[in-house]
Protein backbone atom coordinates (compact mmCIF):
# COMPACT_ATOMS: atom_id res chain seq x y z
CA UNK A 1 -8.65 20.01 14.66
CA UNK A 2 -6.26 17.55 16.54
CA UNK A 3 -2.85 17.25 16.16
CA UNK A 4 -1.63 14.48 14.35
CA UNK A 5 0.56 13.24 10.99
CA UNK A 6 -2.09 11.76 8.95
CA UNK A 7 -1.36 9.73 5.88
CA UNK A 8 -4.34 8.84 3.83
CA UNK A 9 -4.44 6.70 1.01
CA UNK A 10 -0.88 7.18 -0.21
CA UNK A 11 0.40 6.00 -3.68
CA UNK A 12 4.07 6.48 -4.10
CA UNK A 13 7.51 5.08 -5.65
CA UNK A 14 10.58 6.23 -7.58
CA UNK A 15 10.56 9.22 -10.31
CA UNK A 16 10.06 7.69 -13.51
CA UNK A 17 9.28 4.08 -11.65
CA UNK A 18 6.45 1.76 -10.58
CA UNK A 19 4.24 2.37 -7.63
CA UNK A 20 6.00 0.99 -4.30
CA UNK A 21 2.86 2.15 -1.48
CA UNK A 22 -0.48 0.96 -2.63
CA UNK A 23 -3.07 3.14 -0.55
CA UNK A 24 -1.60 3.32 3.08
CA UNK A 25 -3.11 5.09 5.83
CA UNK A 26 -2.51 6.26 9.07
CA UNK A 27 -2.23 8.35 12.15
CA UNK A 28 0.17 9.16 14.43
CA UNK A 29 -0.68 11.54 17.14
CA UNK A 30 1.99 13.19 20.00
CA UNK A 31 3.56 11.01 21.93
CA UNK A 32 2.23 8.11 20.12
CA UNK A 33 4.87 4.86 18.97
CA UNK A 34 3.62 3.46 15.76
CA UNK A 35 6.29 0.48 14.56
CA UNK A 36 6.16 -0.42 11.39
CA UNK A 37 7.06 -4.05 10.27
CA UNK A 38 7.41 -5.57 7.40
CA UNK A 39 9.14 -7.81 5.10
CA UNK A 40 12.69 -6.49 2.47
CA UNK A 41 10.89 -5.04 -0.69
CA UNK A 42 7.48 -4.19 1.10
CA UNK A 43 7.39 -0.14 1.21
CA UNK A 44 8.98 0.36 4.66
CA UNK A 45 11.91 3.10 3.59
CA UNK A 46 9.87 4.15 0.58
CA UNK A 47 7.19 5.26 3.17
CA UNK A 48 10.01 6.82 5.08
CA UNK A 49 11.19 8.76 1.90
CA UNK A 50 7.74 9.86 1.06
CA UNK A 51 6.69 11.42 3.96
CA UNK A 52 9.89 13.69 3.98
CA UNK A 53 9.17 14.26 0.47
CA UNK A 54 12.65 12.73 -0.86
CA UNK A 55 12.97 13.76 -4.52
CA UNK A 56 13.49 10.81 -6.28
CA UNK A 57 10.18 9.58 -5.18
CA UNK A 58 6.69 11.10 -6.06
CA UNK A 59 3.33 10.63 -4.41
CA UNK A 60 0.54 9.46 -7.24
CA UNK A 61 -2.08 9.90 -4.75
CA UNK A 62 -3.18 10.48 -1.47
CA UNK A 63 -2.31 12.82 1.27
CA UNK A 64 0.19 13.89 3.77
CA UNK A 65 -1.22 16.38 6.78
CA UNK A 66 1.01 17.42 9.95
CA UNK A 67 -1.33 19.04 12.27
CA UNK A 68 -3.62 20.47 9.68
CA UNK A 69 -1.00 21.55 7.43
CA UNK A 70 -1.01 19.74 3.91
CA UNK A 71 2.34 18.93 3.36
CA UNK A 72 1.97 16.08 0.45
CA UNK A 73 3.81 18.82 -2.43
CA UNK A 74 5.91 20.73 0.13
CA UNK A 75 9.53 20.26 -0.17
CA UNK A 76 12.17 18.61 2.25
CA UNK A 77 13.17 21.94 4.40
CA UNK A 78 9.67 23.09 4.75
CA UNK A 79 8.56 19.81 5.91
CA UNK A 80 11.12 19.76 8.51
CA UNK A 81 10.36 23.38 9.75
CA UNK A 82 7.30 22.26 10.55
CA UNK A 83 8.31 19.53 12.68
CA UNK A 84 9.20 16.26 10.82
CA UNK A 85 12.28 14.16 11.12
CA UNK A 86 13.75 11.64 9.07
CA UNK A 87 16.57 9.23 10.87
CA UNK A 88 18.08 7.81 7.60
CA UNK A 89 18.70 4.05 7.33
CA UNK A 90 22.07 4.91 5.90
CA UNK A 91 23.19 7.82 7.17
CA UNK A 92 25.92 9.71 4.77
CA UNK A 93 29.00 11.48 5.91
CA UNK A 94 29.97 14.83 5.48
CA UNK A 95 33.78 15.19 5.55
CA UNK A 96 34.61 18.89 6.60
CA UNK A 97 31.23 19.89 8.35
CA UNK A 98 32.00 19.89 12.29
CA UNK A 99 29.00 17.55 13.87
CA UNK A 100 28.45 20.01 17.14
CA UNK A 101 28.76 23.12 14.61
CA UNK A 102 26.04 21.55 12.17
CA UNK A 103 23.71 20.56 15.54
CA UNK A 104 23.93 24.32 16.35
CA UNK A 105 23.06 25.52 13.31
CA UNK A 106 20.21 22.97 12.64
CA UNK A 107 18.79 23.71 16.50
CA UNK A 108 19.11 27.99 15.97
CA UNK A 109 17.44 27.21 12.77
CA UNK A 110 14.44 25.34 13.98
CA UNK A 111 13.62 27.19 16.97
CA UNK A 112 14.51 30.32 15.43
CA UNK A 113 16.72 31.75 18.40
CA UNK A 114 20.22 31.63 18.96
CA UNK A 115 21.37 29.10 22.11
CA UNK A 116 24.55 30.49 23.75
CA UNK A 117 27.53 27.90 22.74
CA UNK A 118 28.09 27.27 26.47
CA UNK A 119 24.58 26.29 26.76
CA UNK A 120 24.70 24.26 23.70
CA UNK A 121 27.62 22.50 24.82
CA UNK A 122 26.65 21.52 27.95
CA UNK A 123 23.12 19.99 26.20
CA UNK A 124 24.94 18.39 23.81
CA UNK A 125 27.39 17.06 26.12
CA UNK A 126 24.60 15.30 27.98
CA UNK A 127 22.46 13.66 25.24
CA UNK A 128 25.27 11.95 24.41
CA UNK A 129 26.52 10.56 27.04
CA UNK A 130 22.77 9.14 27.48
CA UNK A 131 23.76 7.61 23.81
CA UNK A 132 27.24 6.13 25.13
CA UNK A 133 28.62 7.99 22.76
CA UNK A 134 32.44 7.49 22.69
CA UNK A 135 34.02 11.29 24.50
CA UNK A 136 35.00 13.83 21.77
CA UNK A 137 32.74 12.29 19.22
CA UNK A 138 30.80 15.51 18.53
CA UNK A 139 34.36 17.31 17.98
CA UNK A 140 34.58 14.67 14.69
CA UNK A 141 33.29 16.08 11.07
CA UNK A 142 29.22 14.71 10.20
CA UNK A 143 29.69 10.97 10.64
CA UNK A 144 33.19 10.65 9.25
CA UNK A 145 35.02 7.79 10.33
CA UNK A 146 31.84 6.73 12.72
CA UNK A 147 30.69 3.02 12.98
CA UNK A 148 27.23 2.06 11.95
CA UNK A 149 26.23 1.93 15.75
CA UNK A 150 27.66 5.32 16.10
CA UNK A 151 25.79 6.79 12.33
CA UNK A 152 22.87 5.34 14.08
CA UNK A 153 23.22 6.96 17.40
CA UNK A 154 24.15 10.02 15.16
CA UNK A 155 20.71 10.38 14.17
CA UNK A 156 19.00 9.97 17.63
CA UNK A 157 20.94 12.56 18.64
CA UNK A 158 20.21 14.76 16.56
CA UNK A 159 16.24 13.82 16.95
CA UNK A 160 16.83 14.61 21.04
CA UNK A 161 18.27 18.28 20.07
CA UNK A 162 16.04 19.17 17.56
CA UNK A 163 13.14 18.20 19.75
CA UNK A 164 10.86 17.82 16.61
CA UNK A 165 6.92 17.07 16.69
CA UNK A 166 6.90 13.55 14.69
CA UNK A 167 9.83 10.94 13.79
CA UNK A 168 10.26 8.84 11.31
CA UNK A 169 12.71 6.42 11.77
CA UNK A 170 13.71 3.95 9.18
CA UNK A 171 15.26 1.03 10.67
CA UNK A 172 17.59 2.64 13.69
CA UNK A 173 18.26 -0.53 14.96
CA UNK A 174 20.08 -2.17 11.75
CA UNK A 175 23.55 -2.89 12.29
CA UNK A 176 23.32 -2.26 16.27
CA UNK A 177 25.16 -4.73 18.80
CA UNK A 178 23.22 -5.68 21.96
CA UNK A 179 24.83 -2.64 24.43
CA UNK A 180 24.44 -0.06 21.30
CA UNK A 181 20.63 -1.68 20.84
CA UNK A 182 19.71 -0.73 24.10
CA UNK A 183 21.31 2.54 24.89
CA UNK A 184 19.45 3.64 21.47
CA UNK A 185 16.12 2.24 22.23
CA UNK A 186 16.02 3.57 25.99
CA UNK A 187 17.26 7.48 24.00
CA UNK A 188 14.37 7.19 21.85
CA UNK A 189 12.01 6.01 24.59
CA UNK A 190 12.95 8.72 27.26
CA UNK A 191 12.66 11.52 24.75
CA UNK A 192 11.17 14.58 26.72
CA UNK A 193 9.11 15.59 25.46
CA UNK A 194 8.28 12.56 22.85
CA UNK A 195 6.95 13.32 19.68
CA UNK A 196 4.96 10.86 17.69
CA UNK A 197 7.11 8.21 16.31
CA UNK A 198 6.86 5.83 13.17
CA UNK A 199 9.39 3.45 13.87
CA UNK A 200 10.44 1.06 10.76
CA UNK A 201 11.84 -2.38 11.80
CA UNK A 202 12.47 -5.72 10.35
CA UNK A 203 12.97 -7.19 13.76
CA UNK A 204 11.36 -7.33 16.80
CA UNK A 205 14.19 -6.96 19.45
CA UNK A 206 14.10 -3.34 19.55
CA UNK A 207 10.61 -3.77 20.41
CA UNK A 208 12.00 -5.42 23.65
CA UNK A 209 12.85 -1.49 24.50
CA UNK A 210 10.39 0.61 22.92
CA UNK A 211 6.89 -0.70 23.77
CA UNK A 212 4.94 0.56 20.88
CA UNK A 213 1.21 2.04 20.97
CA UNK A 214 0.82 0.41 17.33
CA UNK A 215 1.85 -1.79 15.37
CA UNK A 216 1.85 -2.20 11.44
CA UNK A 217 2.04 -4.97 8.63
CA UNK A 218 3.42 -3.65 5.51
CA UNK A 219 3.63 -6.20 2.79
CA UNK A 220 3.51 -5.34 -1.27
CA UNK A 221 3.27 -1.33 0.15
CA UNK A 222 -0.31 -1.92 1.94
CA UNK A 223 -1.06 -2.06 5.86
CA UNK A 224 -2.54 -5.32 5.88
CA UNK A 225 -2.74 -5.87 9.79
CA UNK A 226 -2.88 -2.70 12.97
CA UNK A 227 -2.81 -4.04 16.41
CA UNK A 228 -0.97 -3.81 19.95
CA UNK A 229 2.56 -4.57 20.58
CA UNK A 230 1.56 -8.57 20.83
CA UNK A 231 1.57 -8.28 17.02
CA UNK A 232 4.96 -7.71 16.60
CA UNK A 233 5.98 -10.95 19.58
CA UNK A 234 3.44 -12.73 16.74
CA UNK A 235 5.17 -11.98 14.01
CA UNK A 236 8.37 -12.76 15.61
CA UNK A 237 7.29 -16.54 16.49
CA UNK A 238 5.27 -16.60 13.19
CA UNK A 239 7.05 -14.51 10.59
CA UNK A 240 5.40 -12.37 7.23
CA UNK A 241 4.70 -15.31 5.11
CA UNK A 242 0.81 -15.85 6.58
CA UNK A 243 0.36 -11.83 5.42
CA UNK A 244 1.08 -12.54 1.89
């Protein structure tokens, strides 16, 4: 069977709330850049927290496969082992946890071996520096102190070491001045190798970077409209209202 994240027909919203996603489906297959656009209140981060299997959101129905694996009832650190990321919208910080210590451990746990710290360092060192990432950064505790350009770039970096087979992104670009915009969007875009990417934006102008393979309207937590990257330049001129 080919490899792909496949979401089929997915019915999903807060524990002990109403249903957010109303039947979405999709696929996104290696290497592939699906962005997903949509109006505030439409589904776009509860889709996010779904498919990592947040727990204070349940799936009603549907299904969640990563290359042929069901992974709809599996649990946060099983889904990741098997090669899904989450970048958070609002990423939290962890006062006391060394950032380059908790990359180390997160990279030894998901490839199972143990990188040498020189090796690590040296890696490290250079993915971000492709993030501009201000020296000494990775010295800092988990986010602590860091700007919302530099949470942001936080969680690329983290995608670039962990190297994991499909992305979910939910909104990187929030918050982001032009420079920080860019050197994101050209990180996430030169990923070697790239896994397959659902990419969650309000706006278009990260689009300007990324040229996606798809692109998805989500409005009242259904895919209403799939096309080519000219979808998002029409929604830009056109906005969300003509999808409601």
């Amino acid at each position: 069977m080919p490899r792909a994240l496949v979401v089929t027909n997915l019915f999903a919203g807060p524990v002990d709330g109403h249903t957010i996603l109303n039947g979405v489906s999709l696929t996104v297959r290696p290497g592939e850049i699906h962005a997903v656009m949509g109006p505030n209140g439409s589904g776009k981060s509860t889709l996010a927290a779904a498919l990592m299997g947040h727990p204070g959101y349940q799936i009603t129905k549907g299904k969640i496969v990563l290359d042929s694996t069901d992974i709809t009832r599996l649990p946060v650190d099983e889904r990741a082992k098997l090669g899904l990321f989450l970048g958070f919208q609002y990423p939290v910080e962890v006062a006391g946890v060394n950032y380059a210590n908790f990359l180390r451990l997160a990279v030894n746990t998901h490839t199972k071996t143990k990188v040498s710290p020189i090796a690590f360092r040296t890696h490290l060192t250079d993915q971000a520096t492709q993030l501009a990432f201000a020296e000494g950064v990775t010295n800092r505790s988990l986010n602590e102190g860091f700007s919302g350009g530099e949470k942001k770039k936080s969680e690329v970096l983290q995608l670039a070491m962990l190297q994991p087979k499909y992305a979910v992104l939910d909104e990187p670009d929030s918050g982001l001045d032009v420079d920080a915009l860019k050197h994101l969007a050209l990180a996430i875009a030169g990923l070697k190798p790239r896994p397959g990417v659902l990419l969650i934006t309000h706006y278009q102008r990260i689009l300007h970077y990324i040229k996606p393979d798809f692109v998805h309207i989500l409005v009242a937590g259904k895919i209403v409209r799939s096309g080519t990257a000219d979808l998002a330049l029409q929604v830009e001129k056109e906005g969300y209202a003509k999808y409601h």
